[in-house]
Protein backbone atom coordinates (compact mmCIF):
# COMPACT_ATOMS: atom_id res chain seq x y z
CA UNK A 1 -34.18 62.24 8.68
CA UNK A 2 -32.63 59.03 6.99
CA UNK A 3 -29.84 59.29 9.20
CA UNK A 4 -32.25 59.05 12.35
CA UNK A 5 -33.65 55.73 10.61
CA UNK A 6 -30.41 53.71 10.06
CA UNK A 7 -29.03 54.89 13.45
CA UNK A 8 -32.31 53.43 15.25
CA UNK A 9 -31.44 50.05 12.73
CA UNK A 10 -28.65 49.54 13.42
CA UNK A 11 -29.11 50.01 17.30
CA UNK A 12 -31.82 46.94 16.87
CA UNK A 13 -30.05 45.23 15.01
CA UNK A 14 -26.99 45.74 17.84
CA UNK A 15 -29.76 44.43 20.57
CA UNK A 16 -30.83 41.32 18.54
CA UNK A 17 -26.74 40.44 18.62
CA UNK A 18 -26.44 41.37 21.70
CA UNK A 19 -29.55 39.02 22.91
CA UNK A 20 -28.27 36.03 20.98
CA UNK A 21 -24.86 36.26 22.34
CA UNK A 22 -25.94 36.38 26.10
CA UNK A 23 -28.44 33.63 24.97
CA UNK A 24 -25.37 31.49 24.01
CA UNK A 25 -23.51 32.40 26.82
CA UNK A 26 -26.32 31.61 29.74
CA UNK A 27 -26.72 28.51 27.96
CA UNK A 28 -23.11 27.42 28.07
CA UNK A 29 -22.70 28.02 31.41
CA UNK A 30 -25.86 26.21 32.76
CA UNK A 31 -24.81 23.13 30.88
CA UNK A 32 -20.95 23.63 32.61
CA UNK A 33 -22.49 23.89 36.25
CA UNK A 34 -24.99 20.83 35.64
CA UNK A 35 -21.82 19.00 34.43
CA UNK A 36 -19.68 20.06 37.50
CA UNK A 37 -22.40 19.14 39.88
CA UNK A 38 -23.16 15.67 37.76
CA UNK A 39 -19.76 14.86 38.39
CA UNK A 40 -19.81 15.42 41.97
CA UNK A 41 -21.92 13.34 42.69
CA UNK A 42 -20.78 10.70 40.85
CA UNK A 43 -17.80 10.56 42.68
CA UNK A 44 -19.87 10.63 45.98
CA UNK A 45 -21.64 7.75 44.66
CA UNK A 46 -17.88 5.82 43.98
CA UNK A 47 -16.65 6.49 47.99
CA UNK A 48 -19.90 5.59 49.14
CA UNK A 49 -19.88 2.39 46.92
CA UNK A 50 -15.98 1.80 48.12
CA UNK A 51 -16.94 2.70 51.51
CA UNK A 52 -19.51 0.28 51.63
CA UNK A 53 -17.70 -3.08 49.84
CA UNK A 54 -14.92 -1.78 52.85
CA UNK A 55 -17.36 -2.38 55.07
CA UNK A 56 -18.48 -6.08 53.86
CA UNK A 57 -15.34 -7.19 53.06
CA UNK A 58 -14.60 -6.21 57.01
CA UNK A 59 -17.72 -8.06 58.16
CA UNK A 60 -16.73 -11.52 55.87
CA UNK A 61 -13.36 -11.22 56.60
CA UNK A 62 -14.37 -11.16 60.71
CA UNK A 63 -16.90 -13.73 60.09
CA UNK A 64 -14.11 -15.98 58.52
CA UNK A 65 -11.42 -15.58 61.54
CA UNK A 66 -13.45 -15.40 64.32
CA UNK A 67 -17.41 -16.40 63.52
CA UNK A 68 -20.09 -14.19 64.62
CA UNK A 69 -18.14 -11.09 65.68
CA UNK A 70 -18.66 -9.05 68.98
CA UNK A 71 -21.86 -6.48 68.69
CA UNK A 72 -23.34 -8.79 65.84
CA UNK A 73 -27.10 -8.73 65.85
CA UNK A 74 -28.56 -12.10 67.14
CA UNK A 75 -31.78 -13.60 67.34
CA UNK A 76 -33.01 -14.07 70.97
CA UNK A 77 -36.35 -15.76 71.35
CA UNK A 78 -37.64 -13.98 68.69
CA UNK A 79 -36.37 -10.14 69.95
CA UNK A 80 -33.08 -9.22 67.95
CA UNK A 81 -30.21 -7.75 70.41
CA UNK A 82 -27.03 -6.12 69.03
């Protein structure tokens, strides 16, 4: 009968380890995909920034050659037209 007792122990003591290491694990790999997915969209964030200075330095760059380039948006009599 006291080898009924320790087996039982030991196989709760087995599922406490068990727990904790899957505990550990879960956790770990959460914090790797919110990492992954932080970084992704910082690096969205940089080509849209890029993408976007591209585009002023574009629109300056026209305005300095030429003045108000084709397709600007002008004021009409107080209706804008593009």
């Amino acid at each position: 009968m006291i080898q009924i007792r320790k087996s039982g122990q030991i196989g709760l003591i087995l599922l406490v380890v068990m727990s904790l290491v899957i505990a550990i694990a879960m956790s770990l790999a959460s914090r790797s995909l919110s990492d992954t997915v932080l970084s992704r969209q910082e690096s969205e964030s940089s080509k849209a920034f890029r993408l976007a200075e591209t585009g002023v330095e574009q629109a300056l760059n026209a305005l300095r050659t030429s003045g108000v380039p084709n397709g600007a948006i002008t004021q009409t009599e107080g209706i804008y037209s593009g």
